[in-house]
PDB file of N, CA and C in Angstrom:
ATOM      1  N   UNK A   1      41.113   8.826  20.644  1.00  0.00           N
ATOM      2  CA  UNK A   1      40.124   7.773  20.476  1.00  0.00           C
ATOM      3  C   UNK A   1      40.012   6.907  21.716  1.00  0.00           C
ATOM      4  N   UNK A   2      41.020   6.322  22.188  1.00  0.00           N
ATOM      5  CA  UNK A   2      40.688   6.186  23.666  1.00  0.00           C
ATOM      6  C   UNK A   2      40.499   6.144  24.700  1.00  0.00           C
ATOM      7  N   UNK A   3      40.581   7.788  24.886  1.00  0.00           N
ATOM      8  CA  UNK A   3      39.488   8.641  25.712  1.00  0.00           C
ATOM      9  C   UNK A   3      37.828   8.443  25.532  1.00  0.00           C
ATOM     10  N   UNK A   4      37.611   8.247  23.715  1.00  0.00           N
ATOM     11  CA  UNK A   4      36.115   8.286  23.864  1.00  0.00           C
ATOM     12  C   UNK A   4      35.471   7.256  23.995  1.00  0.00           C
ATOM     13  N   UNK A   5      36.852   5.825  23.648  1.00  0.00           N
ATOM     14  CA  UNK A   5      35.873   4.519  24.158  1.00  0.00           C
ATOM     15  C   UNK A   5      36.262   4.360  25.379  1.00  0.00           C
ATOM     16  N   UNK A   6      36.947   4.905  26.454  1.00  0.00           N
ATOM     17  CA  UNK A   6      36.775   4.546  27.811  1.00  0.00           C
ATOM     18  C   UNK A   6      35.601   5.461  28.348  1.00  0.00           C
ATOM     19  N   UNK A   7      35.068   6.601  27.845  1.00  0.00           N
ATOM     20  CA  UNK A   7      34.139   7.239  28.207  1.00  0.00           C
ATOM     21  C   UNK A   7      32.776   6.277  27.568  1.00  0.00           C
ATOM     22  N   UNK A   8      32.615   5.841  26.616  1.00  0.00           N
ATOM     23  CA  UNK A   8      31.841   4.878  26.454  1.00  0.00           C
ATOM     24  C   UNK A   8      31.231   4.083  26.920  1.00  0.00           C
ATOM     25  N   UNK A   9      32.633   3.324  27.255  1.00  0.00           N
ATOM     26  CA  UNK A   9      32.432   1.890  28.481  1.00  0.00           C
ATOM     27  C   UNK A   9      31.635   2.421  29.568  1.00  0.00           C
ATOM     28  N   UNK A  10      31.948   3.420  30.033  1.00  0.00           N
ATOM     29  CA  UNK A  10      31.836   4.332  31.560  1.00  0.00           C
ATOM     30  C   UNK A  10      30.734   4.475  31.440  1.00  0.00           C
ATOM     31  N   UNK A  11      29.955   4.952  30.546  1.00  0.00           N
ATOM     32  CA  UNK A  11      28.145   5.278  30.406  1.00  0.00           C
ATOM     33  C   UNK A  11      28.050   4.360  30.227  1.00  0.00           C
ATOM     34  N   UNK A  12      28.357   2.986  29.696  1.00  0.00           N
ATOM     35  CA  UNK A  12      27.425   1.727  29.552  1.00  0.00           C
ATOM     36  C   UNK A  12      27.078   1.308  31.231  1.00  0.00           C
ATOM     37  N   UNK A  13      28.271   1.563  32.061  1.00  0.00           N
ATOM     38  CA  UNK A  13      28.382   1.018  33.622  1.00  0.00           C
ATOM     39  C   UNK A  13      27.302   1.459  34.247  1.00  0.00           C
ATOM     40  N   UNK A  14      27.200   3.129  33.908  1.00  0.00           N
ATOM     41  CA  UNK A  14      26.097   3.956  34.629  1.00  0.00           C
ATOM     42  C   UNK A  14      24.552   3.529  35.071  1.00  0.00           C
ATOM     43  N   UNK A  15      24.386   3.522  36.022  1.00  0.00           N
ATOM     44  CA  UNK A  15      22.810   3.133  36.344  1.00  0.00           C
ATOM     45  C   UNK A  15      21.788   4.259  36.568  1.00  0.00           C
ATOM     46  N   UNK A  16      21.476   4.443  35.612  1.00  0.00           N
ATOM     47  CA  UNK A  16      20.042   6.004  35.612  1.00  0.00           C
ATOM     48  C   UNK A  16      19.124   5.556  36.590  1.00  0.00           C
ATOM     49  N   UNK A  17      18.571   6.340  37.147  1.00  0.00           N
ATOM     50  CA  UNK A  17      17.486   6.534  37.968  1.00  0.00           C
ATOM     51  C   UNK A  17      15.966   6.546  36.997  1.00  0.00           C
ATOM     52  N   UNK A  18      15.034   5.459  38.123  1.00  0.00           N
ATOM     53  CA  UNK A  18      14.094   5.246  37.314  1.00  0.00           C
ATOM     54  C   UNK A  18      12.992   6.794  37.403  1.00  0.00           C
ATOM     55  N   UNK A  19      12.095   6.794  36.248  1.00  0.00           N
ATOM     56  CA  UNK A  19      11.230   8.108  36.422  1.00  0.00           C
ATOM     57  C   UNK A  19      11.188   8.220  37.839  1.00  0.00           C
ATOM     58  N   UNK A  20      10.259   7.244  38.688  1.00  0.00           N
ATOM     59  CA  UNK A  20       9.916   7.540  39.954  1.00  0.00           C
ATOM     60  C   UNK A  20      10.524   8.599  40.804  1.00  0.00           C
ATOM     61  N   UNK A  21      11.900   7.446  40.909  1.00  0.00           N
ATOM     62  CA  UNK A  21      13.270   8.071  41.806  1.00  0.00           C
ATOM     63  C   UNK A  21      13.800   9.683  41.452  1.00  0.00           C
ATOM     64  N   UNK A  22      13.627  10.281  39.799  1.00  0.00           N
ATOM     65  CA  UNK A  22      14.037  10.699  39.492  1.00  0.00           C
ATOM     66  C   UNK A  22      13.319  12.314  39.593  1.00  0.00           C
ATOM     67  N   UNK A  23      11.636  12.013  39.548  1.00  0.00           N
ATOM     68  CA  UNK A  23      10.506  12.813  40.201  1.00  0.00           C
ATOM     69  C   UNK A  23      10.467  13.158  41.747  1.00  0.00           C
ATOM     70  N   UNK A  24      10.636  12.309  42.381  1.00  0.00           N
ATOM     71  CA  UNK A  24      10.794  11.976  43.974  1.00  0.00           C
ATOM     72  C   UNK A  24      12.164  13.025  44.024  1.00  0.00           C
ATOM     73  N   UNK A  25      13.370  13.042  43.208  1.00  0.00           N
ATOM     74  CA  UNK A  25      14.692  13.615  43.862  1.00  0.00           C
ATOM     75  C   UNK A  25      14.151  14.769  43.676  1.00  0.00           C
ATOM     76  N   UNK A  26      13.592  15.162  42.391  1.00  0.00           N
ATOM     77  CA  UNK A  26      13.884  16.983  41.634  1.00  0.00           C
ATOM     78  C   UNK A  26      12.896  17.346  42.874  1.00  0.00           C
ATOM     79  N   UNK A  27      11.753  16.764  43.547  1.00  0.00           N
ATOM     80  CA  UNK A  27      10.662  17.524  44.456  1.00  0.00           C
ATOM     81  C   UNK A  27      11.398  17.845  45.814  1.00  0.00           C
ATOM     82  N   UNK A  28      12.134  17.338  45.958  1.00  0.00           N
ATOM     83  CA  UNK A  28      13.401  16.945  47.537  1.00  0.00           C
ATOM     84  C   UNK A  28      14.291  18.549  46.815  1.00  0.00           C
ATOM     85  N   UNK A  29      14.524  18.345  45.650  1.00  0.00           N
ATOM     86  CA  UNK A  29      15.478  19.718  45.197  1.00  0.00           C
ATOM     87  C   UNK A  29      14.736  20.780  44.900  1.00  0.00           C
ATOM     88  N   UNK A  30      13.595  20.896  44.807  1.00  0.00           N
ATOM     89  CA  UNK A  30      12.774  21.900  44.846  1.00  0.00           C
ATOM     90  C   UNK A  30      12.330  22.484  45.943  1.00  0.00           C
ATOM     91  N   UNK A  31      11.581  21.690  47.039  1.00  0.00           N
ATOM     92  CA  UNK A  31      11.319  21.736  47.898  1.00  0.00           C
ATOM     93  C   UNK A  31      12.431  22.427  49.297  1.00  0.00           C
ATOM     94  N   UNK A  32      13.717  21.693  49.213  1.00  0.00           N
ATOM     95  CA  UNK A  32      14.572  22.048  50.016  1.00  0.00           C
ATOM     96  C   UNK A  32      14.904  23.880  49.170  1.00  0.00           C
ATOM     97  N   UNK A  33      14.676  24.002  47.902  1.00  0.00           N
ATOM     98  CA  UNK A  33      15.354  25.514  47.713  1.00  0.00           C
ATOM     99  C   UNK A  33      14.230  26.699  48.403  1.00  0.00           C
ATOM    100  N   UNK A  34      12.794  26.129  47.949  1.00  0.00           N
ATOM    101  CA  UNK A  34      12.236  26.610  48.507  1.00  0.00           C
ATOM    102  C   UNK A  34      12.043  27.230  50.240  1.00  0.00           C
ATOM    103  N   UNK A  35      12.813  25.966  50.885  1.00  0.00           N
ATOM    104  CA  UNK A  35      12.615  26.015  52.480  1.00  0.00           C
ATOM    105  C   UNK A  35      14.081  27.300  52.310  1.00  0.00           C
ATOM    106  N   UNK A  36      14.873  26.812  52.022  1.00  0.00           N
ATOM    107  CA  UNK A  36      16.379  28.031  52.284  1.00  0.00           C
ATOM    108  C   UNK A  36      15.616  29.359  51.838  1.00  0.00           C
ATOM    109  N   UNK A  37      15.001  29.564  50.766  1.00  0.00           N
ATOM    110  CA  UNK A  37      14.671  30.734  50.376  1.00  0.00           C
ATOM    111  C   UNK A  37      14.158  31.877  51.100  1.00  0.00           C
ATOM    112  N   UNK A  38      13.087  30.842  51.309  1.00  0.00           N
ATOM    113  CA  UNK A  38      12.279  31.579  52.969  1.00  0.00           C
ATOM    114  C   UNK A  38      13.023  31.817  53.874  1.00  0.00           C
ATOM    115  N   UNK A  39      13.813  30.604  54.435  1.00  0.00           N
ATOM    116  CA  UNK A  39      14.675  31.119  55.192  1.00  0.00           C
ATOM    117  C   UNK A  39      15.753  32.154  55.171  1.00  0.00           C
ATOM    118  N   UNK A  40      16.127  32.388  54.489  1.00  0.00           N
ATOM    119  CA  UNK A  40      17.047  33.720  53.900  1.00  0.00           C
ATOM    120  C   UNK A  40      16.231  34.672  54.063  1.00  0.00           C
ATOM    121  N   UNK A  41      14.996  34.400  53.753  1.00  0.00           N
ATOM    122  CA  UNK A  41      14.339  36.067  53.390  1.00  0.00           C
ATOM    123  C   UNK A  41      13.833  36.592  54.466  1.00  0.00           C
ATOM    124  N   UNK A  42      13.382  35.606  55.347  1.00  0.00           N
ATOM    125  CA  UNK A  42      12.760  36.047  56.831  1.00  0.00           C
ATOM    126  C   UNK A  42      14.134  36.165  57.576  1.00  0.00           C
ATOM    127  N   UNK A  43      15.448  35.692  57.501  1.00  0.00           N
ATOM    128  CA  UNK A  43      16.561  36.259  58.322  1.00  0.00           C
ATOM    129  C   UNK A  43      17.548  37.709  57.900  1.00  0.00           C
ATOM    130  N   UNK A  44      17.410  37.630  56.350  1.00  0.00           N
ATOM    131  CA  UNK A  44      17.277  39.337  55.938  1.00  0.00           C
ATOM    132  C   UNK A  44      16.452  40.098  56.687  1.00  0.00           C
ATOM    133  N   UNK A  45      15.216  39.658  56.247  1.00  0.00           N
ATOM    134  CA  UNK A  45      14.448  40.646  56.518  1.00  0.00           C
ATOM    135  C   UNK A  45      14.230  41.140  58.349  1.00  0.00           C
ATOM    136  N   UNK A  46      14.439  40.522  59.161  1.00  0.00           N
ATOM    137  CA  UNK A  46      14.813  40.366  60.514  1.00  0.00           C
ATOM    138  C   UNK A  46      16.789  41.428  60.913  1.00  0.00           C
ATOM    139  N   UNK A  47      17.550  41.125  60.206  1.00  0.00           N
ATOM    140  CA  UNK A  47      18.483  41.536  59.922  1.00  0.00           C
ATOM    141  C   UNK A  47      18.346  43.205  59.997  1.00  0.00           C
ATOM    142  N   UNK A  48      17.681  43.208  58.539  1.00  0.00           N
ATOM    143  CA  UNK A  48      17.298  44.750  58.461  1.00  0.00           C
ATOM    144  C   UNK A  48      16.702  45.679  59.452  1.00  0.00           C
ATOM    145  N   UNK A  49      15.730  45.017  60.066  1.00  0.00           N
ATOM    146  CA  UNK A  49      14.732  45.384  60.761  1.00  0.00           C
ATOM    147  C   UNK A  49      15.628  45.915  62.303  1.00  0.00           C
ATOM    148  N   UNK A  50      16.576  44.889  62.530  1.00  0.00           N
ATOM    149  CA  UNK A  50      17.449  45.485  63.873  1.00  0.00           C
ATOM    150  C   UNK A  50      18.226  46.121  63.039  1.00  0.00           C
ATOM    151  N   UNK A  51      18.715  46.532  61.767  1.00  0.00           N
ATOM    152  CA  UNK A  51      19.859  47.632  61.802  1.00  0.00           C
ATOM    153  C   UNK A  51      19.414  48.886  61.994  1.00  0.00           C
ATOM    154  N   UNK A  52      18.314  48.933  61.158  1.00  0.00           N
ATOM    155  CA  UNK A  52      17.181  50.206  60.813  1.00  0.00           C
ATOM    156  C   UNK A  52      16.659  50.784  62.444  1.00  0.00           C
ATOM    157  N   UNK A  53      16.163  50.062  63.317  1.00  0.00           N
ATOM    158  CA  UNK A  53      16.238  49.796  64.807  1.00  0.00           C
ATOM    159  C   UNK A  53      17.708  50.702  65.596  1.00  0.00           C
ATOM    160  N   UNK A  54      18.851  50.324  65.378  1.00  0.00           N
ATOM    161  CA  UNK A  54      20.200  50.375  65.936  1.00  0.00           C
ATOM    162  C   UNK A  54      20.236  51.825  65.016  1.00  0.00           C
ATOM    163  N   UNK A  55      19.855  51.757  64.202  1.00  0.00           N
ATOM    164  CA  UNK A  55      20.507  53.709  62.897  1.00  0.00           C
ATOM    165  C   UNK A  55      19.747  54.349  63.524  1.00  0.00           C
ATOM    166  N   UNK A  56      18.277  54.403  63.618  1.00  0.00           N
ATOM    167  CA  UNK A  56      17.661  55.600  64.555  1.00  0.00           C
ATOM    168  C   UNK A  56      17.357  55.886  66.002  1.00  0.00           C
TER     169      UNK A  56
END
């Protein structure tokens, strides 16, 4: 039991992020997966392209 009222207290402390902030982060976390993605796929795909290059 007081484990679950110190976990209690602990979410009362917590300060949530307003919608705004909270729209604004997920587009920053979307956005950045998107940029790696590409980037991965154009350095695969570059990757491949010199092995396939180097095998024949």
């Amino acid at each position: 039991m007081k484990f679950i009222r110190s976990v209690i207290d602990e979410m009362k402390i917590v300060t949530w992020p307003s919608k705004k902030q909270l729209r604004k982060d997920t587009l920053v976390v979307i956005e950045t997966s998107i940029i790696f993605a590409v980037m991965f796929g154009v350095m695969d795909w570059a990757i491949q392209s010199v092995f396939k290059l180097v095998i024949r």
